[in-house]
C-alpha atoms as a PDB file:
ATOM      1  CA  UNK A   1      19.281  40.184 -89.991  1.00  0.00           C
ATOM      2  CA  UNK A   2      21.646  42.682 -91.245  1.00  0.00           C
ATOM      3  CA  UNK A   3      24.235  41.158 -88.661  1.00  0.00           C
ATOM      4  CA  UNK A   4      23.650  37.536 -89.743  1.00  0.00           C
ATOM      5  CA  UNK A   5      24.689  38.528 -93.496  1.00  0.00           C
ATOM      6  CA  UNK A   6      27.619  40.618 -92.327  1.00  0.00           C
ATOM      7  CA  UNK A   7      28.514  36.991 -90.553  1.00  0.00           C
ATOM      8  CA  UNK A   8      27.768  34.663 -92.880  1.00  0.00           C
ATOM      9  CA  UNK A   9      29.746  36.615 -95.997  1.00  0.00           C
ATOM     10  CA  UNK A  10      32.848  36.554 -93.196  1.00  0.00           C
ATOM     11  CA  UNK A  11      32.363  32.350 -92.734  1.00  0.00           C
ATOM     12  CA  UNK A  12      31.771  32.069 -96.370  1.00  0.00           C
ATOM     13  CA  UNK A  13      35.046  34.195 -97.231  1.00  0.00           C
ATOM     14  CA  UNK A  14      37.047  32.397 -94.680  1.00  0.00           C
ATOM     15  CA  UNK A  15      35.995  28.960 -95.610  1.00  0.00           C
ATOM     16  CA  UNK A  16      36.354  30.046 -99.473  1.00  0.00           C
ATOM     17  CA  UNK A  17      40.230  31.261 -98.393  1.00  0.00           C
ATOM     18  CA  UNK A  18      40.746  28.288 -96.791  1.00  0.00           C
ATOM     19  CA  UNK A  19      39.769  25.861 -99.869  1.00  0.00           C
ATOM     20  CA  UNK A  20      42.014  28.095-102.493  1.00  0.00           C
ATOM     21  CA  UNK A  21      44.975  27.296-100.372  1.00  0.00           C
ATOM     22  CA  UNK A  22      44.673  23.575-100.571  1.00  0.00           C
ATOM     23  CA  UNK A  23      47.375  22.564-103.006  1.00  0.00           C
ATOM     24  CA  UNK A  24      45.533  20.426-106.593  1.00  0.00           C
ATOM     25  CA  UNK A  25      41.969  21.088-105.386  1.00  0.00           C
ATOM     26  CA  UNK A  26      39.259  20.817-107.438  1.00  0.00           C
ATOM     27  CA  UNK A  27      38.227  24.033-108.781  1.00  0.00           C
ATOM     28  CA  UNK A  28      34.675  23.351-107.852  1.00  0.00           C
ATOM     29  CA  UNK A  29      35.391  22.511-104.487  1.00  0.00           C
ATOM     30  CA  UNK A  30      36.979  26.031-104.174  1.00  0.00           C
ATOM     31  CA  UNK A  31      34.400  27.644-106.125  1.00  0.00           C
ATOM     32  CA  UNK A  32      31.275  26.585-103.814  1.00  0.00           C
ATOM     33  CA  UNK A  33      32.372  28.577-100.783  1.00  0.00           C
ATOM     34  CA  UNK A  34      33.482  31.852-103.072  1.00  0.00           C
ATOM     35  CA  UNK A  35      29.982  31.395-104.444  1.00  0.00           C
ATOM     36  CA  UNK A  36      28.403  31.378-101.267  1.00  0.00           C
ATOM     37  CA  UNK A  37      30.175  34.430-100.422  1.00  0.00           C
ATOM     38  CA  UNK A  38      29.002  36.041-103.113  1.00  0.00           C
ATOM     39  CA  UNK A  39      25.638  35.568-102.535  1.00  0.00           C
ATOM     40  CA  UNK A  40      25.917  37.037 -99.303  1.00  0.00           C
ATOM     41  CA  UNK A  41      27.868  40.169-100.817  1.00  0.00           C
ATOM     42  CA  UNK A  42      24.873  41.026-102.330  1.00  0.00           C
ATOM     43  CA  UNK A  43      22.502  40.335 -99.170  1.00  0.00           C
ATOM     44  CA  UNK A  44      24.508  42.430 -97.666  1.00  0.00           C
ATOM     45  CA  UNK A  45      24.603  44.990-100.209  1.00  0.00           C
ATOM     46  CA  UNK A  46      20.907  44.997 -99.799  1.00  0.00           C
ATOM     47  CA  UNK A  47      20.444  45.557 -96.313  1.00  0.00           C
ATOM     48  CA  UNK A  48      23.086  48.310 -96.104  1.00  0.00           C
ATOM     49  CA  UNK A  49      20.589  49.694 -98.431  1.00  0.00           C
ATOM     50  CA  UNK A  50      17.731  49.445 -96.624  1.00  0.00           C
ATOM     51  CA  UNK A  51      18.935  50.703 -93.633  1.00  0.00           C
ATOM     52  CA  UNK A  52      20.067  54.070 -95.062  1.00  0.00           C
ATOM     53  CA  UNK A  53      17.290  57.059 -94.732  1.00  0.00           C
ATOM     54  CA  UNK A  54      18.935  58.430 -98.122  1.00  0.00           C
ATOM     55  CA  UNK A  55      19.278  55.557-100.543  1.00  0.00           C
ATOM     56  CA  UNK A  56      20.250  58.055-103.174  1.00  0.00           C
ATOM     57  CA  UNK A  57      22.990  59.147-101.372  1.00  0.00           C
ATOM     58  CA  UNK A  58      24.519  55.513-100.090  1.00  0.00           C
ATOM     59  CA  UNK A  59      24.560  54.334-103.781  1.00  0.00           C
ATOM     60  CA  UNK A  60      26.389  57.654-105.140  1.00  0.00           C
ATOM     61  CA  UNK A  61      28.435  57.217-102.224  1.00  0.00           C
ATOM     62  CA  UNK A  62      29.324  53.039-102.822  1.00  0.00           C
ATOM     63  CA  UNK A  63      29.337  54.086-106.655  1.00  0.00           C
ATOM     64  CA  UNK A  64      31.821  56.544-106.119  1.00  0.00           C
ATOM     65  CA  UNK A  65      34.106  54.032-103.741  1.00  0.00           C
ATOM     66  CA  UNK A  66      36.680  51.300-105.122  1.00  0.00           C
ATOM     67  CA  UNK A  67      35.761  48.757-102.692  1.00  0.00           C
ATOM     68  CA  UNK A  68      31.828  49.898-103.522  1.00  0.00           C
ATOM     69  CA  UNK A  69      32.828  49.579-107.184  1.00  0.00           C
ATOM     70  CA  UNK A  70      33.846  46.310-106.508  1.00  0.00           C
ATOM     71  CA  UNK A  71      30.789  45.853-104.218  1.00  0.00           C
ATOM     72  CA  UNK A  72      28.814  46.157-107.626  1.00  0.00           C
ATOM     73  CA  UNK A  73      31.364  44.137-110.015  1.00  0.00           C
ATOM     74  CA  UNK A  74      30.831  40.837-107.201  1.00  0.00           C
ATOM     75  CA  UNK A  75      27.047  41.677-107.754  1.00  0.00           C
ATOM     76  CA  UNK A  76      27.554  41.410-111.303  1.00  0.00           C
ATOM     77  CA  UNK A  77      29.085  38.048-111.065  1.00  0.00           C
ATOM     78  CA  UNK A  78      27.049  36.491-108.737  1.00  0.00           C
ATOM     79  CA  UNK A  79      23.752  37.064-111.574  1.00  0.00           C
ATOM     80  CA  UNK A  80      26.353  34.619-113.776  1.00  0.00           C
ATOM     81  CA  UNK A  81      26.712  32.153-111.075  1.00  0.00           C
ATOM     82  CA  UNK A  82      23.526  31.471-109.937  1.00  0.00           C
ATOM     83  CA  UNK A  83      21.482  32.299-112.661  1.00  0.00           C
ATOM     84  CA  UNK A  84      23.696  30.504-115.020  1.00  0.00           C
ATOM     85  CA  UNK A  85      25.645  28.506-112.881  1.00  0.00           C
ATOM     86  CA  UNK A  86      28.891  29.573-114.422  1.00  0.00           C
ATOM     87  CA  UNK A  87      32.144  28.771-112.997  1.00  0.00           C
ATOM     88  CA  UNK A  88      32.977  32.339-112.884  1.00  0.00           C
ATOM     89  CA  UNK A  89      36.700  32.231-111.505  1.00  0.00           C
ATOM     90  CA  UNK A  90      39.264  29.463-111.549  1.00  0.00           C
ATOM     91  CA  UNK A  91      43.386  29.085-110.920  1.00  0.00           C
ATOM     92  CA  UNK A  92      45.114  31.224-113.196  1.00  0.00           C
ATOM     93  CA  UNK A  93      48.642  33.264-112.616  1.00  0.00           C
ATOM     94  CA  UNK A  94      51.654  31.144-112.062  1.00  0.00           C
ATOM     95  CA  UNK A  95      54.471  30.035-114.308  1.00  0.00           C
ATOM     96  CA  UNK A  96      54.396  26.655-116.136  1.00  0.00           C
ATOM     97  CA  UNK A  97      58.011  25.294-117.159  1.00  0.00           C
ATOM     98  CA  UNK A  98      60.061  25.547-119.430  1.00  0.00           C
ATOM     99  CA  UNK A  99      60.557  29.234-118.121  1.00  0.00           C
ATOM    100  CA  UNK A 100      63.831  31.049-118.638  1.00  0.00           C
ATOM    101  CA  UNK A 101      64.544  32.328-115.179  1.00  0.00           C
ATOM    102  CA  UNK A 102      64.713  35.013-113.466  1.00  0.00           C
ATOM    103  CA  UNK A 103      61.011  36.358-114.373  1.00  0.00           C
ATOM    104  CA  UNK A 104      59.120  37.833-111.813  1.00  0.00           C
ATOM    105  CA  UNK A 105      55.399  35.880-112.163  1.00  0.00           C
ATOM    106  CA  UNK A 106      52.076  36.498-110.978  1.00  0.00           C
ATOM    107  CA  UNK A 107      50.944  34.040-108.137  1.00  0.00           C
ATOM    108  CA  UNK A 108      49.161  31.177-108.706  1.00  0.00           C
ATOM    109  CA  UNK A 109      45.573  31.612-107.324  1.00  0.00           C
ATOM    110  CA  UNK A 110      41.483  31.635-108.232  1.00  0.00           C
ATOM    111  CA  UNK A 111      40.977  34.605-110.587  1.00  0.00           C
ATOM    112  CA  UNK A 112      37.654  35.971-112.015  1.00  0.00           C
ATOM    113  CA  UNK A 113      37.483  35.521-115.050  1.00  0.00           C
ATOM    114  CA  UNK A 114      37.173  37.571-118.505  1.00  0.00           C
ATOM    115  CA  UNK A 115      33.754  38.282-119.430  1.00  0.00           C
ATOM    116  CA  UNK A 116      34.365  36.644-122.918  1.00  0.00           C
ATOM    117  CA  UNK A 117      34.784  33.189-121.258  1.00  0.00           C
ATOM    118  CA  UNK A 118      31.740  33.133-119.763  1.00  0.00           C
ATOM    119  CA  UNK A 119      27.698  32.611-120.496  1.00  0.00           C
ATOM    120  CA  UNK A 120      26.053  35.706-122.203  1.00  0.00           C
ATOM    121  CA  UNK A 121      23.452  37.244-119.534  1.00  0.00           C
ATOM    122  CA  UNK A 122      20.439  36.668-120.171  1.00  0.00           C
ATOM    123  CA  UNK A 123      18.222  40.312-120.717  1.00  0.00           C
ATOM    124  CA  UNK A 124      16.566  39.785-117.240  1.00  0.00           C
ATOM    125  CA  UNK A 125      19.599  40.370-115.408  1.00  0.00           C
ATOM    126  CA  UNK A 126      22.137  42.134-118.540  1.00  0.00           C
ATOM    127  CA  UNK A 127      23.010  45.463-116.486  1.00  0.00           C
ATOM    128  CA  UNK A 128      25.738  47.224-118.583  1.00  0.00           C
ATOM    129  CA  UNK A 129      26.907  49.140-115.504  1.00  0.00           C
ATOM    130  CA  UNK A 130      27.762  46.299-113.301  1.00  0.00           C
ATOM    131  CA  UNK A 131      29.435  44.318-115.959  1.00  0.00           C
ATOM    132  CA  UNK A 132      31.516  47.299-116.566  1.00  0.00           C
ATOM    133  CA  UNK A 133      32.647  47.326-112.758  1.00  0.00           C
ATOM    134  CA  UNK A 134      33.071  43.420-113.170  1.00  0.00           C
ATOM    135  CA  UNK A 135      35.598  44.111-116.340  1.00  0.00           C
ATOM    136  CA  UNK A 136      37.195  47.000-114.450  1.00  0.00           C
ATOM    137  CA  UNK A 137      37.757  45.677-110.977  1.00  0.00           C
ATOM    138  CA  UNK A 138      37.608  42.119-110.983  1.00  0.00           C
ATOM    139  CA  UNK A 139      38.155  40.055-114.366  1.00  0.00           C
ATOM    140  CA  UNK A 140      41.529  38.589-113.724  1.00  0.00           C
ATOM    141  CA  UNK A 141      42.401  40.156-110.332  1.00  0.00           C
ATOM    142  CA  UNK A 142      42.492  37.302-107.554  1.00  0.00           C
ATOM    143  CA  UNK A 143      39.044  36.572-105.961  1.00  0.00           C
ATOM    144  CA  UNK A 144      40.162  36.861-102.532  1.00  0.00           C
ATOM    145  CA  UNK A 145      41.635  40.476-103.201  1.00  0.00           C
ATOM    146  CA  UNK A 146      37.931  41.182-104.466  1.00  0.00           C
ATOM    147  CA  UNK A 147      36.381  39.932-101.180  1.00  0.00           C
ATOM    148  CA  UNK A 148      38.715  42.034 -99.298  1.00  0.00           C
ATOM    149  CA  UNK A 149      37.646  44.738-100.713  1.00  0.00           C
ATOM    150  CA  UNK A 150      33.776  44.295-100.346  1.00  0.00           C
ATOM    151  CA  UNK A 151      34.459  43.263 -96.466  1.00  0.00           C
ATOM    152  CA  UNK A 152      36.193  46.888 -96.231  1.00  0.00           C
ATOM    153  CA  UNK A 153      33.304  48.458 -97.760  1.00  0.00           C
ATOM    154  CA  UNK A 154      30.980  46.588 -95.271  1.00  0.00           C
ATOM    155  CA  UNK A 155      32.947  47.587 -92.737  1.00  0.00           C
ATOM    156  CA  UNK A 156      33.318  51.430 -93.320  1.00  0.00           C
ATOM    157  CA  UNK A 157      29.280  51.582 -94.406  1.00  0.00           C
ATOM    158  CA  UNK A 158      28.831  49.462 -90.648  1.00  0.00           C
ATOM    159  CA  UNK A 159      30.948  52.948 -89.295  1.00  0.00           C
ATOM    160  CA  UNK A 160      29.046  55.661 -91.492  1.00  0.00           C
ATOM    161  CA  UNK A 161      25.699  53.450 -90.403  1.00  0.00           C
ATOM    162  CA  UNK A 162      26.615  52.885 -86.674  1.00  0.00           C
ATOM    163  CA  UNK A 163      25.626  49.536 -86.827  1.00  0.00           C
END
């Protein structure tokens, strides 16, 4: 079932990069599919871990990794999402006019957003270490760079596993 997950996080990303690029959507039409893939980030997540013989050693290992790190920050998220049902991310970046120009901006595009802005967790599913990888590797960084990286990480643990 591993396979399926690996699958449907890739449809779920693509269909999720496809909505951000349609110019004056809805941010809740774009934020369906990036929810969906983050549900299956974490399924994933899960069944890398149950493959591994050494589940101590995978976790210091993802723990360790950027794209792991991030692995954990997307988990993080997703508990706000569908346990609150928080719009986690939205457009942000861009310029707005009056500008004076030249100015180099950042682009327009779905960001996570800050922790502040969204719903307190509730104690069930408040794990300090996960919002800290949220704050440090995805509040305000694009959501599809953030999916990138989790798809590398699948795709090097898919190597070390030989799966």
């Amino acid at each position: 079932m591993l396979a399926a997950a690996l699958d449907g996080f890739g449809a779920a990303r693509d269909r999720f990069l496809a909505a951000s690029t349609i110019r004056n959507a809805l941010a809740v039409k774009v934020f369906v599919p990036l929810t969906e893939a983050l549900w299956w980030t974490v399924t994933v997540d899960d069944g890398f871990e149950a493959r591994v013989a050494n589940l101590g050693a995978f976790r210091q290992a993802r723990n360790a990794d950027t794209d792991g790190k991030t692995v954990r920050g997307l988990r993080w998220v997703r508990n706000r999402c569908g346990h609150q049902r928080a719009l986690a991310a939205d457009y942000g970046g861009g310029i707005s006019y009056p500008r004076s120009l030249p100015k180099a901006f950042p682009a327009w595009t779905f960001r996570w957003r800050p922790v502040a802005e969204l719903p307190s967790p509730p104690s069930s599913v408040n794990d300090k270490a996960l919002e800290a990888e949220y704050v440090q590797h995805l509040a305000g960084q694009p959501a599809a760079e953030t999916l990138d990286a989790a798809a590398r990480w699948f795709e090097a643990e898919r190597q070390r596993q030989g799966f």
